[in-house]
Protein backbone atom coordinates (compact mmCIF):
# COMPACT_ATOMS: atom_id res chain seq x y z
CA UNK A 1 0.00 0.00 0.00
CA UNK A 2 1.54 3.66 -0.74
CA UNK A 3 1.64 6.22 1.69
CA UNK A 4 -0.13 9.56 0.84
CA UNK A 5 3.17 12.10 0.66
CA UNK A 6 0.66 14.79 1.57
CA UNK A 7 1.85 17.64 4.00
CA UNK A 8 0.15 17.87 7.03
CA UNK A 9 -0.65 21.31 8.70
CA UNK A 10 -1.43 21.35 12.15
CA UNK A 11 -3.77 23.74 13.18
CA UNK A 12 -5.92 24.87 16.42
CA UNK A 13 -8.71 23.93 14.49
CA UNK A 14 -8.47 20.43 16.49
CA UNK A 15 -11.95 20.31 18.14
CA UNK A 16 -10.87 16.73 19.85
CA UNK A 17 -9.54 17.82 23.29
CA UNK A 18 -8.49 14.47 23.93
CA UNK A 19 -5.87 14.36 21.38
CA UNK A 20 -3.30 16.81 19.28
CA UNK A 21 -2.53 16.36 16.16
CA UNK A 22 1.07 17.09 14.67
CA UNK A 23 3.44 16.53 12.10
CA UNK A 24 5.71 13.57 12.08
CA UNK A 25 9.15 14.50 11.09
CA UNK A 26 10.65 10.73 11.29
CA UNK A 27 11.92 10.28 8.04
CA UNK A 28 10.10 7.25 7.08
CA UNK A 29 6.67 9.22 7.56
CA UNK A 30 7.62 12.98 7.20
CA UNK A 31 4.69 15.16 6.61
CA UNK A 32 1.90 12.64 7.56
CA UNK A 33 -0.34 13.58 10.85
CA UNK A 34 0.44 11.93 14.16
CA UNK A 35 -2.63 12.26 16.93
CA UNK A 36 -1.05 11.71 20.01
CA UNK A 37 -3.15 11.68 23.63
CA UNK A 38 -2.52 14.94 24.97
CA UNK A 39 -3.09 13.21 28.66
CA UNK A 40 0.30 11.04 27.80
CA UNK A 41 2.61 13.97 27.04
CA UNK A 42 4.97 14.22 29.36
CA UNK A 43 7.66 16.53 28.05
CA UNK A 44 8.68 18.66 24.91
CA UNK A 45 11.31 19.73 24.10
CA UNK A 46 13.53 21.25 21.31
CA UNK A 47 15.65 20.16 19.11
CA UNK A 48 18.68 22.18 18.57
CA UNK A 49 20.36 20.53 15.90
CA UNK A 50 19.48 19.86 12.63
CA UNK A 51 18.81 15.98 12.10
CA UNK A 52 19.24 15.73 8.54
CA UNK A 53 19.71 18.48 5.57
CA UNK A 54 16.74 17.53 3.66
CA UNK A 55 14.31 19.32 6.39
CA UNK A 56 16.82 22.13 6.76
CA UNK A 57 15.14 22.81 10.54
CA UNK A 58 15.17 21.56 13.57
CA UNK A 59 12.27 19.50 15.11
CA UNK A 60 10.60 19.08 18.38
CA UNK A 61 10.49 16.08 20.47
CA UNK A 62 7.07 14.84 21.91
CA UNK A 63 7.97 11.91 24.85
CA UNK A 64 4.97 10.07 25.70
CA UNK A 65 6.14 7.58 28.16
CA UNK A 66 5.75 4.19 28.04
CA UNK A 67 5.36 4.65 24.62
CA UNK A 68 8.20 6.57 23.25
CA UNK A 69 9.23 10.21 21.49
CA UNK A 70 7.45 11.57 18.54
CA UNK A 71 9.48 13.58 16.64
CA UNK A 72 7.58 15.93 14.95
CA UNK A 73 7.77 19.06 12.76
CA UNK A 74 6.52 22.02 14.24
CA UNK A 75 8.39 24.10 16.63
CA UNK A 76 8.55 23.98 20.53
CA UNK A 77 6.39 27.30 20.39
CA UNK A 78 3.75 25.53 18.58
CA UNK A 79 3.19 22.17 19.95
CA UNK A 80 2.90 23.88 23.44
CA UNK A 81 0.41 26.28 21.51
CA UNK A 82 -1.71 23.39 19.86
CA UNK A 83 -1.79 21.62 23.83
CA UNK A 84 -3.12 24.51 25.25
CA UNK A 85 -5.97 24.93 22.63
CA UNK A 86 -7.00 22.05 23.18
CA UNK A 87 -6.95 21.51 26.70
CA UNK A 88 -10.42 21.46 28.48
């Protein structure tokens, strides 16, 4: 099955205040949406190097414990953003 290479743009629009949905940056399934349980999110945090030239930014990290870190696109500044919006 082929993935959709359609960018993803998060937005505040995200009426489920359950979940967030972001941008995953891995490179294996850049640009695709991630929804990730706001309730899990236990720390973000930015990345301050560049991980590979192709994105030519940095990314954020997302760590959801037990499950793991989402890396995702948008910037520290924005994820926080998109948690508080949707926060009830």
């Amino acid at each position: 099955m082929a993935r959709s290479t359609r960018t993803y743009q998060a937005s505040t629009e995200n009426t489920n205040s359950n979940y967030v949905v972001l941008t995953n940056a891995n490179l294996q399934f850049r640009g695709q949406p991630i929804a990730i349980r706001r309730d899990l999110v236990i720390t973000v945090y930015p990345n301050n190097e560049l991980r590979d030239s192709e994105s030519g930014s940095a990314n954020t990290f997302v760590f959801c414990p037990p499950h793991g870190t989402w890396e995702v696109t948008e910037t520290f500044e924005q994820v926080m953003d998109l948690l508080d919006a949707t926060r009830s």
